[in-house]
C-alpha atoms as a PDB file:
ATOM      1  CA  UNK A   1      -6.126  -6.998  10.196  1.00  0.00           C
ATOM      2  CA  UNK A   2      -7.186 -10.656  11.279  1.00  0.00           C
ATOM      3  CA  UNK A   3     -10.902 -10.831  11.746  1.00  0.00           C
ATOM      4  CA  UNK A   4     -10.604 -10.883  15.815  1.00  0.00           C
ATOM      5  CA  UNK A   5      -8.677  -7.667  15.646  1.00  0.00           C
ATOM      6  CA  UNK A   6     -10.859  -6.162  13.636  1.00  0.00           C
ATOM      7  CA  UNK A   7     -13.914  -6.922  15.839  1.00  0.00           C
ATOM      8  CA  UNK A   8     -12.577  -5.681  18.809  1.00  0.00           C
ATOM      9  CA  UNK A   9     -11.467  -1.921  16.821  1.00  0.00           C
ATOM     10  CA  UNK A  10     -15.261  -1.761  15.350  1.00  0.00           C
ATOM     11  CA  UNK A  11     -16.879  -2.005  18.486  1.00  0.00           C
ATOM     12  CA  UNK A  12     -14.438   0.191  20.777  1.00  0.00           C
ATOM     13  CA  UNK A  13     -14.684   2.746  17.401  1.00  0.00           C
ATOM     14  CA  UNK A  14     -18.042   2.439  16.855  1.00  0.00           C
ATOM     15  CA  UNK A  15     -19.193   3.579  20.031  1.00  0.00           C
ATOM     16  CA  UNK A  16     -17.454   6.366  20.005  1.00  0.00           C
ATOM     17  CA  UNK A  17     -17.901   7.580  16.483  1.00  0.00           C
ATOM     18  CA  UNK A  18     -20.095   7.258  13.439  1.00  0.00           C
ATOM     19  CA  UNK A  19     -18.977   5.861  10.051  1.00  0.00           C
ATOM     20  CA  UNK A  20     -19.257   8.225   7.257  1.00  0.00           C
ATOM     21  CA  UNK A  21     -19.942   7.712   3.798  1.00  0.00           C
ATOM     22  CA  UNK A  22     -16.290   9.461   2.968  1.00  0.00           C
ATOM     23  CA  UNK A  23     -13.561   8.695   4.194  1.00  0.00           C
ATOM     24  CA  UNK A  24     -10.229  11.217   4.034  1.00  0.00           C
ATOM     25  CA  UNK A  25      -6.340  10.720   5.059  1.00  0.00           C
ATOM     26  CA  UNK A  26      -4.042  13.253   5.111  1.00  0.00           C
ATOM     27  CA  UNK A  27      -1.231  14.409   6.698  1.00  0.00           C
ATOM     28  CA  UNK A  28       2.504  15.345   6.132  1.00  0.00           C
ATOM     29  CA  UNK A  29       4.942  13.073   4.605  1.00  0.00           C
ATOM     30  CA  UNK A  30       5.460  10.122   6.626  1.00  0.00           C
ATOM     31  CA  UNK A  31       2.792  10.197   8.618  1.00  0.00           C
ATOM     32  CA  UNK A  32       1.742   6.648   7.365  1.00  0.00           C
ATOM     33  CA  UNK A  33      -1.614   7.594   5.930  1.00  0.00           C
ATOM     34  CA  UNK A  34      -1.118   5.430   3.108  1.00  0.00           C
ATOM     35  CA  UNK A  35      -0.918   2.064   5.492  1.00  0.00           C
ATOM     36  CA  UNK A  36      -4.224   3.624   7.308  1.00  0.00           C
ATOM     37  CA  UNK A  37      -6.164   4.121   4.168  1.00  0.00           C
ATOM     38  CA  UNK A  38      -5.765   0.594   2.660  1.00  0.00           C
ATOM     39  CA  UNK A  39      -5.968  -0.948   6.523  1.00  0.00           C
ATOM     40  CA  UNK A  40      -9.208   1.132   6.839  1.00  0.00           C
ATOM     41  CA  UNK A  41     -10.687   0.449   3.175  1.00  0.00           C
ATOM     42  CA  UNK A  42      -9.835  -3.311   4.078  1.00  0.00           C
ATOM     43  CA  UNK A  43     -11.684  -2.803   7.953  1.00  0.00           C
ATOM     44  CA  UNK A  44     -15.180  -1.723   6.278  1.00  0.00           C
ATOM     45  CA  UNK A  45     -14.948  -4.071   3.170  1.00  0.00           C
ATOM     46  CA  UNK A  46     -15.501  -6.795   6.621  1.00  0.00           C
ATOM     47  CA  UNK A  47     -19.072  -5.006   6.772  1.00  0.00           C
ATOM     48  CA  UNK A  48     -20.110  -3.078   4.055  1.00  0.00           C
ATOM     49  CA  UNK A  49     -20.803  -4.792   0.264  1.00  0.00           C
ATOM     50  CA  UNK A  50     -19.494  -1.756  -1.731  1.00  0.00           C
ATOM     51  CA  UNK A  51     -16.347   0.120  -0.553  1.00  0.00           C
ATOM     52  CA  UNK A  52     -13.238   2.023  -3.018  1.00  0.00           C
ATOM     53  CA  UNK A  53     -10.238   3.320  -2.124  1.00  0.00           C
ATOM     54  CA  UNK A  54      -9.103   6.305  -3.930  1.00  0.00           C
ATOM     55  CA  UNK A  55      -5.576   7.370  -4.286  1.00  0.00           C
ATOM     56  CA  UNK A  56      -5.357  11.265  -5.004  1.00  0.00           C
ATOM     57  CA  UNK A  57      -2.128  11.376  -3.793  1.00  0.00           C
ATOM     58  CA  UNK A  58      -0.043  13.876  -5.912  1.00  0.00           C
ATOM     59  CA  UNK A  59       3.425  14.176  -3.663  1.00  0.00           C
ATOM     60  CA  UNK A  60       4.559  10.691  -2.790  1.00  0.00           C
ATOM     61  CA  UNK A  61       6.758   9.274  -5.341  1.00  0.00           C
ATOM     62  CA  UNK A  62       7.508   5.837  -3.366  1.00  0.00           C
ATOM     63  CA  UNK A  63       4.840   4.306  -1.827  1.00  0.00           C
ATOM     64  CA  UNK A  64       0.971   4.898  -2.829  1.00  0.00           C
ATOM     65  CA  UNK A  65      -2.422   2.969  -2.571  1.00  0.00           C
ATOM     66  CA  UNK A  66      -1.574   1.833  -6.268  1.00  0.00           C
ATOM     67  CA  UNK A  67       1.105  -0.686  -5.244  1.00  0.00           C
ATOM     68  CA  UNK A  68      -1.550  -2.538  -3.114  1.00  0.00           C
ATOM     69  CA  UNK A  69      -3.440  -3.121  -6.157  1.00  0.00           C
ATOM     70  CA  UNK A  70      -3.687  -7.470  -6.083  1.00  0.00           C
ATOM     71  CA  UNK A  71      -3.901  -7.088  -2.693  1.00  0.00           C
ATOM     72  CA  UNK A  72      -7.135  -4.263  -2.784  1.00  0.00           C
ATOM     73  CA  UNK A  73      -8.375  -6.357  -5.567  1.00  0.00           C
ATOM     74  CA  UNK A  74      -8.535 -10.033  -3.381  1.00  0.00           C
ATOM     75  CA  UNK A  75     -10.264  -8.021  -0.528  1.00  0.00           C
ATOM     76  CA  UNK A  76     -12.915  -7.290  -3.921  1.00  0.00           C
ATOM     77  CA  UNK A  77     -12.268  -3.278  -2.803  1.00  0.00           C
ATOM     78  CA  UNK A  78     -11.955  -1.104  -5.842  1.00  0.00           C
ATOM     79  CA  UNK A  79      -9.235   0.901  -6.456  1.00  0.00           C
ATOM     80  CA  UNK A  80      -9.340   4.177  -8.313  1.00  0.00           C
ATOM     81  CA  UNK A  81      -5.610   5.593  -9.157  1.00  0.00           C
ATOM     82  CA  UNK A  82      -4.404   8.258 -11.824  1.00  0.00           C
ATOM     83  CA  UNK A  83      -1.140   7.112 -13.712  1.00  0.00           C
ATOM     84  CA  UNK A  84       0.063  10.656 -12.845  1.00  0.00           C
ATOM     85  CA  UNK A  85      -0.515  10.220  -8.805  1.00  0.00           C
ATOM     86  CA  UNK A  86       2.224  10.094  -6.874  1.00  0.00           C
ATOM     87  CA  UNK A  87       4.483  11.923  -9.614  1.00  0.00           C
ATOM     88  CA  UNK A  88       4.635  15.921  -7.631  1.00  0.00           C
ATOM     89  CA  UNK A  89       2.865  17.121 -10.751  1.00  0.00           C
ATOM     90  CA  UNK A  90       1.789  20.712 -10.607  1.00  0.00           C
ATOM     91  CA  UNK A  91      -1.160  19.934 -12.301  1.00  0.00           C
ATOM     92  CA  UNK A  92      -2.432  16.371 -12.273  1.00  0.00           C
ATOM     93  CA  UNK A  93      -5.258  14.455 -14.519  1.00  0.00           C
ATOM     94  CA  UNK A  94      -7.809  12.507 -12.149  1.00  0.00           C
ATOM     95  CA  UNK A  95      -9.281   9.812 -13.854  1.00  0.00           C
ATOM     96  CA  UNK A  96     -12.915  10.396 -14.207  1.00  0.00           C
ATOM     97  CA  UNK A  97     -14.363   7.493 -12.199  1.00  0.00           C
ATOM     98  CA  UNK A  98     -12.809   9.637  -9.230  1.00  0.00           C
ATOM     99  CA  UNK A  99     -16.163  10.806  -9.226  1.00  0.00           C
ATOM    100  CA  UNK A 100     -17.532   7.556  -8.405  1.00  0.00           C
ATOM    101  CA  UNK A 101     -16.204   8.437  -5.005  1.00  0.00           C
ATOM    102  CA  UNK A 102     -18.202  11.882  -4.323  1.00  0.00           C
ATOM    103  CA  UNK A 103     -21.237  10.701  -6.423  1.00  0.00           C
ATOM    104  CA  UNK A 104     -22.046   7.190  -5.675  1.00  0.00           C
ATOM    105  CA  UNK A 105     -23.717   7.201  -2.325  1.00  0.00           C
ATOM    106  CA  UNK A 106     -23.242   3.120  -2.754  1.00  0.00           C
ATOM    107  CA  UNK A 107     -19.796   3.442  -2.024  1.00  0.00           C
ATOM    108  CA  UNK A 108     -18.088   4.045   1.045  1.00  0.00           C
ATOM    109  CA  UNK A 109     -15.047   5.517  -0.054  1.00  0.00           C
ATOM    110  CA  UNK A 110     -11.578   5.750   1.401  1.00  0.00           C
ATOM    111  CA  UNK A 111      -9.188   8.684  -0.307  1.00  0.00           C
ATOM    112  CA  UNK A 112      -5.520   8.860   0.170  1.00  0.00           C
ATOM    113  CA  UNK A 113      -4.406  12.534  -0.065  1.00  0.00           C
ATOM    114  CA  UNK A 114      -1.178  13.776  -0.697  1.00  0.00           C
ATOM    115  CA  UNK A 115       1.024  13.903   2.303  1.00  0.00           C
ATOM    116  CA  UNK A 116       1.372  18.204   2.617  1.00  0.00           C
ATOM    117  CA  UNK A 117      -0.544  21.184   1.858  1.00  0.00           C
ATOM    118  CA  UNK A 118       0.085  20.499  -1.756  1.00  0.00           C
ATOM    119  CA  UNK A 119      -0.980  17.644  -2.073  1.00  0.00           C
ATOM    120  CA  UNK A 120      -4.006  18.627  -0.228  1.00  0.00           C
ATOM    121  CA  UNK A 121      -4.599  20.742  -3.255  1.00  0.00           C
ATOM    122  CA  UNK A 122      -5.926  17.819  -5.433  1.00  0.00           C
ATOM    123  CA  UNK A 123      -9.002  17.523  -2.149  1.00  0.00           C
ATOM    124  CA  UNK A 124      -9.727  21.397  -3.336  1.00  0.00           C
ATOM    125  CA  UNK A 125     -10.761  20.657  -6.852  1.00  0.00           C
ATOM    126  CA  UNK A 126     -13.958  18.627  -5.750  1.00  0.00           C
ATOM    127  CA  UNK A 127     -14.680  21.368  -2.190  1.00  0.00           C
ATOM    128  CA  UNK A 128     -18.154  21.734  -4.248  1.00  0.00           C
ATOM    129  CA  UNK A 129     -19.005  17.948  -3.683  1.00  0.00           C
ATOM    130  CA  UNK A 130     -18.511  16.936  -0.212  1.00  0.00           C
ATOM    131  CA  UNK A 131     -21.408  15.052   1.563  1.00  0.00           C
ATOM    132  CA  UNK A 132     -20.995  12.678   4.178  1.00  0.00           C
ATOM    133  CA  UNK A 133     -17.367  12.688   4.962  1.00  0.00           C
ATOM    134  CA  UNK A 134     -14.567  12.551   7.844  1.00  0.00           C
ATOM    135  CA  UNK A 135     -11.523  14.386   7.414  1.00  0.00           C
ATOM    136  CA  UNK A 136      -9.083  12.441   9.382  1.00  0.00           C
ATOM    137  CA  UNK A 137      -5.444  14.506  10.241  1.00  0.00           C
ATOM    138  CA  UNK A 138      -3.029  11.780  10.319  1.00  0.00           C
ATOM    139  CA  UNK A 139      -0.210  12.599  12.694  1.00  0.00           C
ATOM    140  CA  UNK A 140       3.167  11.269  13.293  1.00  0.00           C
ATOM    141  CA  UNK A 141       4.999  13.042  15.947  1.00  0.00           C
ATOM    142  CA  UNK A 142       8.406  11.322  15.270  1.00  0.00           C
ATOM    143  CA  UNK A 143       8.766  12.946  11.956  1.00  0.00           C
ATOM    144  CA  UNK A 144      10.390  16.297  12.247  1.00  0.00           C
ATOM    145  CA  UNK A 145       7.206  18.509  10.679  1.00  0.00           C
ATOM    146  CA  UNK A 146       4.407  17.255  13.348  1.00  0.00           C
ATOM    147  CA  UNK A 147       6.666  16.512  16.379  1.00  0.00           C
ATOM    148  CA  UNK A 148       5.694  18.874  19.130  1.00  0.00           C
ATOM    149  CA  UNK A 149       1.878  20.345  19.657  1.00  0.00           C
ATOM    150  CA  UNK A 150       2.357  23.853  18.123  1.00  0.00           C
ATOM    151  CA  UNK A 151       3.637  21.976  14.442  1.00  0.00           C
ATOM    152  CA  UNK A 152       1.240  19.714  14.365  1.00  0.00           C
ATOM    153  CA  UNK A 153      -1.277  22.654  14.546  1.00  0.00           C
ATOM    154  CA  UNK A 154       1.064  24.388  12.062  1.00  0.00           C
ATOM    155  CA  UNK A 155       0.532  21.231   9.886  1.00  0.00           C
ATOM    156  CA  UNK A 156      -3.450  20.941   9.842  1.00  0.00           C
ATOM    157  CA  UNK A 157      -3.658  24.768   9.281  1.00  0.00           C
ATOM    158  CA  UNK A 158      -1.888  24.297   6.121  1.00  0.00           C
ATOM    159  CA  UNK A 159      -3.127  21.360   4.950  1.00  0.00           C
ATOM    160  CA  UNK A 160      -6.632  22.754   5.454  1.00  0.00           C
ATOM    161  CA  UNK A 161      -5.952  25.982   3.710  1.00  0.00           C
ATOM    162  CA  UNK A 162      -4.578  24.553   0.278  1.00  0.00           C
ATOM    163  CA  UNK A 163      -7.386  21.519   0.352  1.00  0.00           C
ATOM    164  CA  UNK A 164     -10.396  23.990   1.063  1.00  0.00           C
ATOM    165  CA  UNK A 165     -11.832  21.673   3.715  1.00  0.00           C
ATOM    166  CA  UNK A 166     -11.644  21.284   7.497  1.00  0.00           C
ATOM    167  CA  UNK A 167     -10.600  18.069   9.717  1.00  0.00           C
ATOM    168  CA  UNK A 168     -12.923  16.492  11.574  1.00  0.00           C
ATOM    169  CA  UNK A 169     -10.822  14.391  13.374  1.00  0.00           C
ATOM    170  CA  UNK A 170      -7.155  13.056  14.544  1.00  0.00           C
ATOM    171  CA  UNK A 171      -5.345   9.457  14.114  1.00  0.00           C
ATOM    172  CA  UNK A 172      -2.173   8.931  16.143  1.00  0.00           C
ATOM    173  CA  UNK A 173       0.206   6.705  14.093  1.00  0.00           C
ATOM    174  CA  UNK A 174       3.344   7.724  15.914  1.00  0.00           C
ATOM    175  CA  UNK A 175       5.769   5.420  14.991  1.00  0.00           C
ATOM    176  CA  UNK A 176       9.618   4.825  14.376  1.00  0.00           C
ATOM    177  CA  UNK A 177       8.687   1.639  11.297  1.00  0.00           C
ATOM    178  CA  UNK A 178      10.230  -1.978  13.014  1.00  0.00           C
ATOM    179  CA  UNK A 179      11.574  -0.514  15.408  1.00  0.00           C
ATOM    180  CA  UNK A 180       8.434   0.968  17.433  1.00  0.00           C
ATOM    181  CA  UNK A 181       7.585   0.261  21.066  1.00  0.00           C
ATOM    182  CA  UNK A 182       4.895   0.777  23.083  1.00  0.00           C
ATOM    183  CA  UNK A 183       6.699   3.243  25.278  1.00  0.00           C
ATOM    184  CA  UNK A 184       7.255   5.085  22.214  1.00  0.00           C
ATOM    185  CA  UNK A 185       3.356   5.226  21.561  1.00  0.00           C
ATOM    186  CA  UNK A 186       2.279   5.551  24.613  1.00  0.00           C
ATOM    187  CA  UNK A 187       4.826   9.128  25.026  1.00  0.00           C
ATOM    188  CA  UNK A 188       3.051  10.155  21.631  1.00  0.00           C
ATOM    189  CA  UNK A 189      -0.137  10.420  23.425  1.00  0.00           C
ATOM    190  CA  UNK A 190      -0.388  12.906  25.735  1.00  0.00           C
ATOM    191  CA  UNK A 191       1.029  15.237  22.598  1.00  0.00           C
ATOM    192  CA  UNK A 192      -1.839  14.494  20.126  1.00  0.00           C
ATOM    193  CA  UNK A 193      -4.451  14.685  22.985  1.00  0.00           C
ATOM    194  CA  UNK A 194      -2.965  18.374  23.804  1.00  0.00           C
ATOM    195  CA  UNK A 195      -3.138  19.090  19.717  1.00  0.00           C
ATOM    196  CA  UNK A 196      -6.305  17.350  19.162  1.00  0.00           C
ATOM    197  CA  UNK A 197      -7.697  19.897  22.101  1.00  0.00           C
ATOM    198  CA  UNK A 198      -5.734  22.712  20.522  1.00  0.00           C
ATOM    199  CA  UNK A 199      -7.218  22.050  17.269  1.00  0.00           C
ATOM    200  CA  UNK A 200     -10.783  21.359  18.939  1.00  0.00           C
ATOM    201  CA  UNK A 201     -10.762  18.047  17.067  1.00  0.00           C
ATOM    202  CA  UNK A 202     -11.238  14.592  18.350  1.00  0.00           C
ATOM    203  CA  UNK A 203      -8.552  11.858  18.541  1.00  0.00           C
ATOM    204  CA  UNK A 204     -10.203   9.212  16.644  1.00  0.00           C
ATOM    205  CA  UNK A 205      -8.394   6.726  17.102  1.00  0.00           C
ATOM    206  CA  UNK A 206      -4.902   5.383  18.192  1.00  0.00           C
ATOM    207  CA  UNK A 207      -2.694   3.111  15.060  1.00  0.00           C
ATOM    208  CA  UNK A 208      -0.387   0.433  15.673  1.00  0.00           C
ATOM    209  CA  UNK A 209       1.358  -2.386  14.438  1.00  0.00           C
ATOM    210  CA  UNK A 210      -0.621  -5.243  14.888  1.00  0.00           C
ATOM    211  CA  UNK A 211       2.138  -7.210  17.106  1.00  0.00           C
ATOM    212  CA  UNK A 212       1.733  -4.584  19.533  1.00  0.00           C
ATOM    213  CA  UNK A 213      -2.237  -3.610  19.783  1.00  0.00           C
ATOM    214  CA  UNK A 214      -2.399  -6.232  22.177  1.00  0.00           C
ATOM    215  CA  UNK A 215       0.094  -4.521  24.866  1.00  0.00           C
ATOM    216  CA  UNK A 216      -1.283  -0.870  23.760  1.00  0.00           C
ATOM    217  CA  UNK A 217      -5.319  -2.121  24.489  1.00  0.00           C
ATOM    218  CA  UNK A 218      -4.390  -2.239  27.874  1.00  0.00           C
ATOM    219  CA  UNK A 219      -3.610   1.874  28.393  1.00  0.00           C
ATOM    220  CA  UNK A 220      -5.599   3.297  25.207  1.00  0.00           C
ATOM    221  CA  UNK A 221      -8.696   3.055  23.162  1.00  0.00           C
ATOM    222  CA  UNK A 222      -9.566   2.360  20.331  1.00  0.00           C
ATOM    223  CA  UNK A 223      -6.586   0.556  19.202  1.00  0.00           C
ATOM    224  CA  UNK A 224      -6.424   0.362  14.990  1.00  0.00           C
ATOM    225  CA  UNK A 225      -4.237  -2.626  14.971  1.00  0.00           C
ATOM    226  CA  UNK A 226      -2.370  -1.738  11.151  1.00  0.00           C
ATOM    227  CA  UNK A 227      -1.066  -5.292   8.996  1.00  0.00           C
ATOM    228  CA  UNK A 228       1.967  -3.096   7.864  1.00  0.00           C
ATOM    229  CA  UNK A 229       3.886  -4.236   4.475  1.00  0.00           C
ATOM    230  CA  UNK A 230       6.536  -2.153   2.474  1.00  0.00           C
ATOM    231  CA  UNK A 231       6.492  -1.647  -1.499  1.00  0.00           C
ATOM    232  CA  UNK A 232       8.198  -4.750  -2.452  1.00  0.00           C
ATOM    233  CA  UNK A 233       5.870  -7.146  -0.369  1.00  0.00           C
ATOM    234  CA  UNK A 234       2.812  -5.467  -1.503  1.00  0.00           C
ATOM    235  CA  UNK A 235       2.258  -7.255  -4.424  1.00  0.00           C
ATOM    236  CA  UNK A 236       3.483 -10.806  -3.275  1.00  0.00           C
ATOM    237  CA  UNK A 237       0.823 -10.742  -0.029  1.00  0.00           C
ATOM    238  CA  UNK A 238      -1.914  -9.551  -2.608  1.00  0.00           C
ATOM    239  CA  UNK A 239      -1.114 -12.892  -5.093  1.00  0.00           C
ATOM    240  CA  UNK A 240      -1.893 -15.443  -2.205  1.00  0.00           C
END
């Protein structure tokens, strides 16, 4: 996010809700909480001194936290990634500095979670060391698992079964990748409002492609304006 954008999200966010120590994305594959985390991990590095981004991601094979790792480490945010994440192991070895994340009240810490209720499995292991965290559902309601209000419940009910935890709150990244428009957001809305309400959750906050925040300020808020890059470009925008 340019440093304008980002402005304008902290203070429509921060009036609305409080920033939490912890930091947790979830949701069902291709929801997009991968672009989120690192967006988000790069949003508070602009105000706080100490911030890490976690990957705990145990599902996704293709495209995980660890593939931003020159551009994580030019925004001086410290990444914390098992070699194993990311490979749908049954049983996957967390590094120990994952700790660092629970433990270090220094840190504000972003963690990617695997993107279904077994990945949300890996979040269960630590259930004995929460403290000041937001559990944010990440929803996508043009992928086929969370597209209509009663599977998006399905979805979070799941999730929050397997992970031994409980959302606190909802981000909308509806999207259809390039070829998004802000019709297509705007008809996501009304849905995650009515799950958010089902759910008795807040929506936190509305994501989009940056080229587009602009047009979607005008009928929503907050806007989360996302710098969105695929695998291969990852490593060539974190080298400049």
């Amino acid at each position: 996010m340019s440093k304008l954008s980002s402005e304008s999200f902290s203070s429509a966010y921060l009036a609305k809700n409080s920033l939490k120590k912890i930091s947790v994305f979830a949701g069902h594959y291709g929801s997009g909480k991968t672009q989120i985390a690192v967006n988000y991990a790069i949003w508070l590095r602009n105000s706080q001194e100490n911030v890490l981004l976690a990957d705990l991601d145990i599902v996704n094979p293709y495209f995980r936290t660890a593939d931003a790792a020159n551009l994580l480490k030019n925004s001086d945010i410290r990444l914390i990634s098992s070699e194993l994440a990311g490979k749908n192991s049954e049983n996957p070895s967390f590094p120990p500095e994952v700790a660092v994340a629970f433990d270090d009240n220094s840190y504000f810490s972003v963690l990617d979670v695997g993107g279904d209720d077994r990945g949300a499995i890996a979040l269960g292991r630590f259930a004995d060391k929460w403290r000041d965290a937001e559990f944010f559902f990440v929803v996508n309601t043009f992928r086929p698992l969370t597209a209509d209000v009663d599977s998006i419940i399905e979805a979070k009910n799941e999730i929050e079964k397997s992970g031994r935890f409980k959302f606190t709150a909802v981000v909308n990244n509806s999207n259809l990748g390039d070829e998004t428009t802000v019709s297509d957001i705007l008809s996501s809305v009304p849905i995650v409002e009515k799950a958010s309400a089902g759910m008795g959750l807040r929506l936190a906050f509305t994501a989009v492609n940056a080229n587009l925040s602009d047009e979607i300020d005008k009928y929503i808020s907050p806007i989360f304006p996302l710098t969105l890059f695929y695998k291969e470009e990852w490593a060539i925008r974190g080298s400049k």
